[in-house]
N, C-alpha and C. Protein backbone atom coordinates (compact mmCIF):
# COMPACT_ATOMS: atom_id res chain seq x y z
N UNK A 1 146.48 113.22 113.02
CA UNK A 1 147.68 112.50 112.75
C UNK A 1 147.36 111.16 112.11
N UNK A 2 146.89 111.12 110.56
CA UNK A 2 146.88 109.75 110.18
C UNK A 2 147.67 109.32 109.19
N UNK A 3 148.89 110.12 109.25
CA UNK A 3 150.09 109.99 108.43
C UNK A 3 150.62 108.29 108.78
N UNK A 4 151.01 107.61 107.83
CA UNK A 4 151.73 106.72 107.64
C UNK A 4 152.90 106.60 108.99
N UNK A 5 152.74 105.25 109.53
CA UNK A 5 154.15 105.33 110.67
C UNK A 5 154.95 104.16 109.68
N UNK A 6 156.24 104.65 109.63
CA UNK A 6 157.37 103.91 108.95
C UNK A 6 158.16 102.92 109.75
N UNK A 7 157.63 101.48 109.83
CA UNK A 7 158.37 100.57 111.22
C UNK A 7 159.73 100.85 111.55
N UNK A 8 160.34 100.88 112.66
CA UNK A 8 161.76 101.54 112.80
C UNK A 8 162.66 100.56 112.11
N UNK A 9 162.32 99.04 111.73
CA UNK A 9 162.91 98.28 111.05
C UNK A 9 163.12 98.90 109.40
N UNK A 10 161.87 98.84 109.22
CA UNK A 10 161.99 99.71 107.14
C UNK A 10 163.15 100.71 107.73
N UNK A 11 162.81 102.12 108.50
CA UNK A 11 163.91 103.32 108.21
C UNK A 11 164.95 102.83 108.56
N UNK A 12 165.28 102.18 109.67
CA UNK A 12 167.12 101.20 109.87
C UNK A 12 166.87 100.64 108.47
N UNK A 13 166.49 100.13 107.50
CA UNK A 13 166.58 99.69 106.10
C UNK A 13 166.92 100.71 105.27
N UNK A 14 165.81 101.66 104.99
CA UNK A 14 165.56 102.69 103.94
C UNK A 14 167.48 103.72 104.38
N UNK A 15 167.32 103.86 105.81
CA UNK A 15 168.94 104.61 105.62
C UNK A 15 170.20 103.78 105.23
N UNK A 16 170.05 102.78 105.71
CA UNK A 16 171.48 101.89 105.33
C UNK A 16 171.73 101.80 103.90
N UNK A 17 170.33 101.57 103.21
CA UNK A 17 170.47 101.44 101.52
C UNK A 17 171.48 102.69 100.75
N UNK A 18 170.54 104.00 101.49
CA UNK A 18 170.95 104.70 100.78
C UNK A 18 172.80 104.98 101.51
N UNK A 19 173.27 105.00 102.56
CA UNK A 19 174.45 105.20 103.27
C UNK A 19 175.54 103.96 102.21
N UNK A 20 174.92 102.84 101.98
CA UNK A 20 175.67 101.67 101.04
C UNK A 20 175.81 102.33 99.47
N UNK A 21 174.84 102.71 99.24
CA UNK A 21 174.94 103.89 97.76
C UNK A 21 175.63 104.36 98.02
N UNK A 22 175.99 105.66 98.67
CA UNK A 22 176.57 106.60 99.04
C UNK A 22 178.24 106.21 99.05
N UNK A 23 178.25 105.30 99.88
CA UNK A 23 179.54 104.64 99.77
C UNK A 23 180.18 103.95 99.01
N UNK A 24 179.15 103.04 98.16
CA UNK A 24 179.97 102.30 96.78
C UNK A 24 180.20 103.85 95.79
N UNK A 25 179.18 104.87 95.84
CA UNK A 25 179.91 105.66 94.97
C UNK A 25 181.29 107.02 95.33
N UNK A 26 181.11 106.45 96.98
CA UNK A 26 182.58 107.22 96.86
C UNK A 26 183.63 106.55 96.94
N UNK A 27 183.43 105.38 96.37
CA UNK A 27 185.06 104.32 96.94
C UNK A 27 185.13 104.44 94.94
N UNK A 28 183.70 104.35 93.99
CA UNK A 28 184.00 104.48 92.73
C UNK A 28 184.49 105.66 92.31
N UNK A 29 184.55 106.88 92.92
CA UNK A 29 185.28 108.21 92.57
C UNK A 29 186.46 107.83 92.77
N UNK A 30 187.13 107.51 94.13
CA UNK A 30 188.17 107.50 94.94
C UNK A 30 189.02 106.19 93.80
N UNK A 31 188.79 105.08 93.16
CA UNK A 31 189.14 104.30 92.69
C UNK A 31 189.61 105.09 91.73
N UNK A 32 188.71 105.93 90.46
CA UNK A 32 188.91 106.67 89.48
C UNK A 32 190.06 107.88 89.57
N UNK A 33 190.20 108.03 91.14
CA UNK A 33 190.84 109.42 91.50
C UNK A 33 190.23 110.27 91.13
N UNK A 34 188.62 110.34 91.50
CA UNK A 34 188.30 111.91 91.28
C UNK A 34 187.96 112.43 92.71
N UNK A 35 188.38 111.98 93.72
CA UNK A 35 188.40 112.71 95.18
C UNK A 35 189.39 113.59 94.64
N UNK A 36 188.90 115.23 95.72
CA UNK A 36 190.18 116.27 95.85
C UNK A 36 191.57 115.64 96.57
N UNK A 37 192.10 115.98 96.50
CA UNK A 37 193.49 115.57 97.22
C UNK A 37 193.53 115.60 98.52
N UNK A 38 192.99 116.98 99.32
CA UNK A 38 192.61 116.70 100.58
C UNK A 38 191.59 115.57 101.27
N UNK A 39 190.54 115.33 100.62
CA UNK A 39 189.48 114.52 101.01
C UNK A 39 190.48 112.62 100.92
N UNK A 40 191.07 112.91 100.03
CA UNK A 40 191.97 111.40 99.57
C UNK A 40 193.09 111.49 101.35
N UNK A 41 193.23 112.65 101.69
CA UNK A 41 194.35 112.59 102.57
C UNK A 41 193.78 112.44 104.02
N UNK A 42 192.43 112.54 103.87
CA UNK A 42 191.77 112.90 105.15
C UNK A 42 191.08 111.29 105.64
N UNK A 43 190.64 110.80 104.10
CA UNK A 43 189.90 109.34 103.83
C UNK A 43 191.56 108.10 104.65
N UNK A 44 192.71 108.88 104.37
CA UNK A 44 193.68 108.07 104.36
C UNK A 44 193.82 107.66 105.85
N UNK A 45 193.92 109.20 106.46
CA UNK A 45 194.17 109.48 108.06
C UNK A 45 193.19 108.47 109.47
N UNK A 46 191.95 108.68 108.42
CA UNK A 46 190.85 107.76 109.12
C UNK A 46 190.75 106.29 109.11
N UNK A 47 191.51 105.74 108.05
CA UNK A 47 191.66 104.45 107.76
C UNK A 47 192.67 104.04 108.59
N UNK A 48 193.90 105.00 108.85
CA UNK A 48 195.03 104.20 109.37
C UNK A 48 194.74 104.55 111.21
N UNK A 49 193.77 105.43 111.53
CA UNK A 49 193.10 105.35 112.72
C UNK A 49 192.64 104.29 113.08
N UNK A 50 191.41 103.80 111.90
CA UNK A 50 191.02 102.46 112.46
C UNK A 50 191.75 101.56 112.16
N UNK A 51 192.29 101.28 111.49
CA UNK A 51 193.63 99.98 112.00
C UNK A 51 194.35 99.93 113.24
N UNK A 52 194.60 100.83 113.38
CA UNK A 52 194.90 101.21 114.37
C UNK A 52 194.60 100.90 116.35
N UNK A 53 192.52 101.32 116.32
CA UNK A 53 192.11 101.03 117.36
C UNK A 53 191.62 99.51 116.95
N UNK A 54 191.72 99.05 115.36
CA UNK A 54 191.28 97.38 115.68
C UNK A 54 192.50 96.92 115.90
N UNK A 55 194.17 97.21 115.92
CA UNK A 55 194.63 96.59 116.30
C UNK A 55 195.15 96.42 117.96
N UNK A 56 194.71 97.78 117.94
CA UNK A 56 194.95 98.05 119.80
C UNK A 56 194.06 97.07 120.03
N UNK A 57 192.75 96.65 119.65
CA UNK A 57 191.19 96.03 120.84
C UNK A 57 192.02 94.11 120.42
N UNK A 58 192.66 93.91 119.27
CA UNK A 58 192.93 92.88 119.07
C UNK A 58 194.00 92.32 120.46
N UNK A 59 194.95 93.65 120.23
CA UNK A 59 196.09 92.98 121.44
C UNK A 59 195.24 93.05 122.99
N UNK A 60 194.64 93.79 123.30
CA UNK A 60 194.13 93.64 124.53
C UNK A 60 193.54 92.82 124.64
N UNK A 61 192.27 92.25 123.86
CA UNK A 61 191.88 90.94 124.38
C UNK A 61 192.75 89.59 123.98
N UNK A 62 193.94 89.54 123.75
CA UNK A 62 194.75 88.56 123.76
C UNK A 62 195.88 88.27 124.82
């Protein structure tokens, strides 16, 4: 075993990079409208979820 160890700091790096790619290029489809219609309806459902539980955690701790 004298394979290379990857510090758990680099791979928490090396995945976030690519997860931030990943995501600027689906907000640049979604901008363009080239999401399917379902995926646009599903992206929608999840957004108004989390508004949702940040606005529930907002009123409870107030």
């Amino acid at each position: 075993m004298s394979a290379a160890v990857i510090p758990r700091e680099q791979a928490i790096a090396n995945a976030r990079r690519v997860l931030d790619a990943a995501r600027r290029r689906r907000d640049m489809d979604r901008a363009a409208g080239r999401l399917p219609a379902e995926v646009e309806l599903i992206m929608r459902r999840l957004e108004r979820e989390q508004r949702k539980r940040s606005a529930d955690a907002h009123r409870i701790a107030a």
